[in-house]
Protein backbone atom coordinates (compact mmCIF):
# COMPACT_ATOMS: atom_id res chain seq x y z
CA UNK A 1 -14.65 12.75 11.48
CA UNK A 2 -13.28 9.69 9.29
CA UNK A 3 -9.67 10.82 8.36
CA UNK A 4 -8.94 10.66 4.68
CA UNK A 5 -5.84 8.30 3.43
CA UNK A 6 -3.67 11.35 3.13
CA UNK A 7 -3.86 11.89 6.91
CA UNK A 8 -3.31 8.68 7.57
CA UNK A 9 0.31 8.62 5.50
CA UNK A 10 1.18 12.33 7.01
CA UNK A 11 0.62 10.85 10.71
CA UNK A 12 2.26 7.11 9.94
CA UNK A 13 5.67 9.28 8.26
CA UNK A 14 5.72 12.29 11.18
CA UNK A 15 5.97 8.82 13.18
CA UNK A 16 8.78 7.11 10.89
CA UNK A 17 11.16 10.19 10.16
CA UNK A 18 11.62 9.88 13.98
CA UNK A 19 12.95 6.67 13.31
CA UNK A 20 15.13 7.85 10.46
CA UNK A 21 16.53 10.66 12.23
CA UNK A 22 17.38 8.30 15.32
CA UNK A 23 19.12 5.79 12.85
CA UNK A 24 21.13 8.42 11.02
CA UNK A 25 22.53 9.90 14.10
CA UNK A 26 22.96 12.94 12.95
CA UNK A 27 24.94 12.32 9.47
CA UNK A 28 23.05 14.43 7.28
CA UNK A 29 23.31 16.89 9.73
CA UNK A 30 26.80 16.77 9.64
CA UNK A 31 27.56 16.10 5.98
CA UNK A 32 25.98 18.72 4.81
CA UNK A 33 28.34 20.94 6.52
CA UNK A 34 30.57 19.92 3.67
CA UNK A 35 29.90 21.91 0.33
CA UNK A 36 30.88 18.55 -1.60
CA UNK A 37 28.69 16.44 0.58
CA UNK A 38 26.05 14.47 -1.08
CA UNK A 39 23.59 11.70 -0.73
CA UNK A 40 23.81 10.55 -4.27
CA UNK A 41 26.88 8.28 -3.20
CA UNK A 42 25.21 4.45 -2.95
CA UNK A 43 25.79 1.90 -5.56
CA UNK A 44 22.54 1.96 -6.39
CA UNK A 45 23.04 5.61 -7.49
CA UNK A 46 25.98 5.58 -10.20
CA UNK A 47 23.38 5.04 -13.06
CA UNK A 48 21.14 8.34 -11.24
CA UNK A 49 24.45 10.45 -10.99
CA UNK A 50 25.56 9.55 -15.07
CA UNK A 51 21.84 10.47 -15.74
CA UNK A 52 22.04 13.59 -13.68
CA UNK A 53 25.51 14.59 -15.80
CA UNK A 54 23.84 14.54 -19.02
CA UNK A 55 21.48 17.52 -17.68
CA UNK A 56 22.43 21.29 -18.11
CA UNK A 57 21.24 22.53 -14.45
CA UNK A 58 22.64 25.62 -15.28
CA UNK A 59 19.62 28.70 -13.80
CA UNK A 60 17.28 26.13 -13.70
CA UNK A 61 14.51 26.05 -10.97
CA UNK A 62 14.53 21.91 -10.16
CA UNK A 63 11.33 20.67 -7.88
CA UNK A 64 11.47 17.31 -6.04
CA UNK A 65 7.62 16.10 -5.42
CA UNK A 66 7.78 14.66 -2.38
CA UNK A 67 10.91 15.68 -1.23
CA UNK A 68 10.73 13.93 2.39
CA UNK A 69 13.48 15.60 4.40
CA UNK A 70 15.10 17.61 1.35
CA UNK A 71 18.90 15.65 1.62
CA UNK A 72 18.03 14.28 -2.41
CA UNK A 73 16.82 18.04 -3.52
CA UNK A 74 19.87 19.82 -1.63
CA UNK A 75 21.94 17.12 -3.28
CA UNK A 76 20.93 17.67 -6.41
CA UNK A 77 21.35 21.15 -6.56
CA UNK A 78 25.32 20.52 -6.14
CA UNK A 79 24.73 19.72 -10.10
CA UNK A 80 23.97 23.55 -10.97
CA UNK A 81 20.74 24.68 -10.60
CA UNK A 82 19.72 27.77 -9.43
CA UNK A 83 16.98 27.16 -6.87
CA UNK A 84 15.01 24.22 -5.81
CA UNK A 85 11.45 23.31 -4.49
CA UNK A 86 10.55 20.70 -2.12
CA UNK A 87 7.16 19.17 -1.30
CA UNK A 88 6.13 17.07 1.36
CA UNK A 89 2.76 16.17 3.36
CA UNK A 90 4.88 15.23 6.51
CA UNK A 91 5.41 18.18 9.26
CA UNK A 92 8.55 16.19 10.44
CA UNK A 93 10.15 15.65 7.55
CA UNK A 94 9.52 19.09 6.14
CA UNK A 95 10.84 20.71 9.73
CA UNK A 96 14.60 18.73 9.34
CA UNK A 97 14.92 19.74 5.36
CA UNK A 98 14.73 23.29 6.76
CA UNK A 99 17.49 22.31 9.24
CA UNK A 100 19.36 20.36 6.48
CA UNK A 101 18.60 23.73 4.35
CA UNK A 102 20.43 25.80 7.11
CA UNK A 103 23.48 24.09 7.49
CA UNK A 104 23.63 23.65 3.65
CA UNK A 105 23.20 27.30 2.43
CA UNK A 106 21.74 26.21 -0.73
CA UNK A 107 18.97 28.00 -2.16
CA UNK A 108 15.70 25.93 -2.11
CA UNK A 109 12.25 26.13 -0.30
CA UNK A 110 10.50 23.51 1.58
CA UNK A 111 6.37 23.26 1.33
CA UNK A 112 4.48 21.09 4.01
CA UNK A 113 1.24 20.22 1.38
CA UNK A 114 -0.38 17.40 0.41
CA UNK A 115 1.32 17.06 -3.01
CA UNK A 116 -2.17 17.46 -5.09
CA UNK A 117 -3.22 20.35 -3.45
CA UNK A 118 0.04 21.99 -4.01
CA UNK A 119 -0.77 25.92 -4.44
CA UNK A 120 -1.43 27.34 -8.75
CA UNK A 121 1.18 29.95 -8.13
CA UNK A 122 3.65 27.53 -8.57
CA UNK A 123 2.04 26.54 -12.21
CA UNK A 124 4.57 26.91 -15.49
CA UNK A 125 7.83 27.82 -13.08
CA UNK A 126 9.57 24.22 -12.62
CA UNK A 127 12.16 23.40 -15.51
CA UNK A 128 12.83 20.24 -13.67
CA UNK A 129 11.09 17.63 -11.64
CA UNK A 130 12.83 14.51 -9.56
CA UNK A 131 11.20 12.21 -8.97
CA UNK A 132 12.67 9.36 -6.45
CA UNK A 133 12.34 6.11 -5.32
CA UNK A 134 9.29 4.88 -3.02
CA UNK A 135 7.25 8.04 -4.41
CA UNK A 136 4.75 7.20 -6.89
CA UNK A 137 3.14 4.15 -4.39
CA UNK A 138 1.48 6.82 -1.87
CA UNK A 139 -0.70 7.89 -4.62
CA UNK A 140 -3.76 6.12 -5.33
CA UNK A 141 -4.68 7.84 -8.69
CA UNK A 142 -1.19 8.32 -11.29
CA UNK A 143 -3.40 10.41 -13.37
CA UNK A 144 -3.86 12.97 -10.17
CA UNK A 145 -0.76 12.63 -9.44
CA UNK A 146 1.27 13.22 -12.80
CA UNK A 147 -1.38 16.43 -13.46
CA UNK A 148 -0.02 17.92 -10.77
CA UNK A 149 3.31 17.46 -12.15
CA UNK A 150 2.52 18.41 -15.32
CA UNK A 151 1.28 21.82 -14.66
CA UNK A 152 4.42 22.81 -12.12
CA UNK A 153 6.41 21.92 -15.16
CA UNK A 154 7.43 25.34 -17.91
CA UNK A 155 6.99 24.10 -21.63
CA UNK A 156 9.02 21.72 -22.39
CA UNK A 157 10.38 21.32 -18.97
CA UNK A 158 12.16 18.14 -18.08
CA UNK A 159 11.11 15.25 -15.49
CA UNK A 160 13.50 12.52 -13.95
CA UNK A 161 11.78 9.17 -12.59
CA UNK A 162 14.42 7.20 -10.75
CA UNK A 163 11.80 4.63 -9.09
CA UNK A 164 11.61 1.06 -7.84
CA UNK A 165 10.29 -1.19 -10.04
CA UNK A 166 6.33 -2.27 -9.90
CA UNK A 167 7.46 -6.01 -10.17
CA UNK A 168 9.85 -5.05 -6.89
CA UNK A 169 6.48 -4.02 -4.69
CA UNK A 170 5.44 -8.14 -6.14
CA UNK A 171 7.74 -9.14 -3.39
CA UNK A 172 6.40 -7.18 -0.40
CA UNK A 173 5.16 -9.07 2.04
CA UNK A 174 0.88 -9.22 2.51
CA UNK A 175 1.01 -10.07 6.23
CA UNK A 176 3.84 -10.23 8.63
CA UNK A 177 7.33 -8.97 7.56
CA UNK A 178 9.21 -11.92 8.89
CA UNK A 179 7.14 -14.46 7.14
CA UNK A 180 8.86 -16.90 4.98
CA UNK A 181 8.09 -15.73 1.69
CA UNK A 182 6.04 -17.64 -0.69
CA UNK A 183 3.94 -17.33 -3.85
CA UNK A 184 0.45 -17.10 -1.44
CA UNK A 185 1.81 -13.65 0.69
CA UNK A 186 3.61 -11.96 -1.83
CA UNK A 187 1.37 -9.19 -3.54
CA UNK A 188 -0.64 -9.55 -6.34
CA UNK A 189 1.28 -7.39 -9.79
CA UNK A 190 -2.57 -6.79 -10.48
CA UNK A 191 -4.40 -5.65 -6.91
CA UNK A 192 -4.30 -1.99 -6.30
CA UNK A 193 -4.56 -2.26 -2.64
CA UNK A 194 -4.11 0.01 -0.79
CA UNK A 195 -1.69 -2.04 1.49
CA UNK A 196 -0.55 -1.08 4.71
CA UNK A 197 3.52 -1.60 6.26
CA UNK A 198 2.21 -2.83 9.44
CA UNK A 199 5.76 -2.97 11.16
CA UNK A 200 6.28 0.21 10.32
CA UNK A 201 8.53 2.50 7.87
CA UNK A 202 11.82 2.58 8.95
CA UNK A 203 14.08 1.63 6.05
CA UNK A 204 17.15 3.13 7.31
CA UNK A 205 17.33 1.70 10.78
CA UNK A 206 15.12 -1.28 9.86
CA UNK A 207 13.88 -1.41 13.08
CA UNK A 208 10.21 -2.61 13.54
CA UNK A 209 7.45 -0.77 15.42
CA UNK A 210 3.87 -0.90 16.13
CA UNK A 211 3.38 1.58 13.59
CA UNK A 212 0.66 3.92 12.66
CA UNK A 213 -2.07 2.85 9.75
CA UNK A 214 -1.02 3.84 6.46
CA UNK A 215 -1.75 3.06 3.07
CA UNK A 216 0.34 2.50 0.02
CA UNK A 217 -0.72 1.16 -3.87
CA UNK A 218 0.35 -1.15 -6.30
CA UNK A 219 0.71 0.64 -9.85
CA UNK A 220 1.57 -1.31 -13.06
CA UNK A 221 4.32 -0.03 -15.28
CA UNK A 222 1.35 0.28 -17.77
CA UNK A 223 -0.70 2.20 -15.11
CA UNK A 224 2.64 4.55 -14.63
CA UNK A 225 3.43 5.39 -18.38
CA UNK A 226 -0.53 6.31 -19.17
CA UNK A 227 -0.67 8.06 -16.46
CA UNK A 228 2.74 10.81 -18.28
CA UNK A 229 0.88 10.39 -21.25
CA UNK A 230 -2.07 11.52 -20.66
CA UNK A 231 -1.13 14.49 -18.87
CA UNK A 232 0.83 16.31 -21.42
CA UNK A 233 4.43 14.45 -20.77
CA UNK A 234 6.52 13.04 -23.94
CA UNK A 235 8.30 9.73 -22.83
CA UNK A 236 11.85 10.08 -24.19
CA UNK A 237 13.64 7.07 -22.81
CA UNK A 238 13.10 4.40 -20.15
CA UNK A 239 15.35 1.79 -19.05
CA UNK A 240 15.19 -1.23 -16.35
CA UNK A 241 17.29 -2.59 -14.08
CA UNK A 242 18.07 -4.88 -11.63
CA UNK A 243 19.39 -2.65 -8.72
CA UNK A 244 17.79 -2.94 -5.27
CA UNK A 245 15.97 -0.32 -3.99
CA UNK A 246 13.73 -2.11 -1.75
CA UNK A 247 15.51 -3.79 0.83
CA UNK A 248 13.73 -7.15 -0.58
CA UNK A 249 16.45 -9.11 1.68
CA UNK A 250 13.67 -12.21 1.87
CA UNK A 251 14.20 -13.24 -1.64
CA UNK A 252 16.87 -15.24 -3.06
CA UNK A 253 18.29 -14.52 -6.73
CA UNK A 254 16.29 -11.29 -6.36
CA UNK A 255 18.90 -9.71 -9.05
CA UNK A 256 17.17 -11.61 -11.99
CA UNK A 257 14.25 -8.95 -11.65
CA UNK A 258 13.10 -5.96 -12.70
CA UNK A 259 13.60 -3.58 -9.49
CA UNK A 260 14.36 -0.01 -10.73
CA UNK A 261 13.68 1.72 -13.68
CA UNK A 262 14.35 5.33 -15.42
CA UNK A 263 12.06 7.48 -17.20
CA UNK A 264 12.87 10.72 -18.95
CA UNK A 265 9.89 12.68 -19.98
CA UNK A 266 9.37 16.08 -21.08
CA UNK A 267 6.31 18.64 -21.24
CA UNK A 268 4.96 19.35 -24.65
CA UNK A 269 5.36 22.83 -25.80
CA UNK A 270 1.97 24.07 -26.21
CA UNK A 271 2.87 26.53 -29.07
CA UNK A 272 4.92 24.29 -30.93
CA UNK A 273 3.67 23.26 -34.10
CA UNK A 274 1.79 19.19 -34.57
């Protein structure tokens, strides 16, 4: 039996959270033990945490879709909220969120799904919705993708897209990782894909490995604001910047690009008046 694209990206990250957890070395573990401890502390993340301040958390149910191992959703219920919801299609990183969720005490649930089969019971009970960097690319259809966000989400219920930048995924590399990069192996802004890391995912330890297939696509910020649009989501604000979130070390002067944006959205209220 041919194994669907899904099962391909839960094998390739069950593979590269063993990777992660080796580079960490057991610092989320131990963080976490702190009550103040928090991931939110890279310089990339002052303009997330002054975004996250301007929220009222207070009894909210916040959802994190995917959540990979849980340290972002068990950080960001150290801003208030009540309970929290993680999803993930990766067994490994679901299994050491649970751990993280153990040592943490917080109050928050981890789901092993793929994120668009995610079960209707959970429909109209979300108030909030992160969504973080390196999450929208594993999903070949937005529109899928932002309907399943849309009905998690209560009337008027708020969503958070901290993300890197389409024009960042421009400088990925087509072929080999160490090539020299030039106009001909950088991606195309316009070519879906999918594409495949073929060194493998290990951002945190950086270290490369024969890794397994997996496929990732390239989405236009046009293709990412119809796809909130048309699934019942209000665009309030977005903003760009030129923070790196995608270890694009290859490229000089990278800073004069476009490589993370926010997006505050908000579900209509269906019984509000036009």
């Amino acid at each position: 039996m041919k194994r669907t694209t899904c099962e391909k990206n839960r094998e390739a990250w069950n593979e590269a959270t063993l990777f992660h957890r080796k580079a960490r070395n057991n610092s989320l573990h131990e963080g976490f033990k702190n009550p103040n401890f928090t991931t939110f502390d890279r310089d990339c993340d002052d303009i997330l945490i002054k975004k996250l301040n301007e929220i009222d958390f207070t009894d909210k149910v916040v959802a994190q879709l995917p959540c990979n191992n849980g340290r972002e959703l068990l950080s960001l219920l150290k801003f208030g909220a009540k309970k929290g919801v993680g999803f993930d299609i990766s067994d490994a990183a679901i299994s050491e969120a649970n751990e993280l969720k153990a040592i943490a005490n917080l109050k928050v649930e981890f789901y092993r799904t793929n994120i668009l089969d995610i079960d209707d019971t959970f429909n109209d009970t979300i108030d909030f919705i992160f969504i973080s960097e390196g999450s929208l690319q594993w999903f070949s259809s937005l529109n899928d993708y932002f309907k399943t966000v849309s009905k998690l989400l209560k009337p008027n219920g708020k969503v958070l897209i901290y993300e890197i930048h389409p024009f960042a995924y421009f400088f990925e590399p087509s072929n080999d990782l160490h090539e020299e990069p030039t106009l001909n192996n950088f991606i195309s802004y316009f070519e879906k894909g999918p594409y495949s890391y073929k060194n493998g995912m290990d951002y945190v330890g950086q270290t490369a490995y024969d890794a397994k297939e997996c496929c990732w696509y390239m989405h236009t910020m046009s293709d990412i604001i119809n796809a909130i649009i048309s699934n019942g989501l209000k665009i309030e604000k977005i903003e760009e910047y030129n923070k790196e979130m995608a270890n694009n070390e290859r490229v000089n002067n990278i800073e004069k690009f476009p490589l993370s944006y926010i997006v505050n959205c908000r579900k209509n209220d269906r019984n509000a008046s036009a």
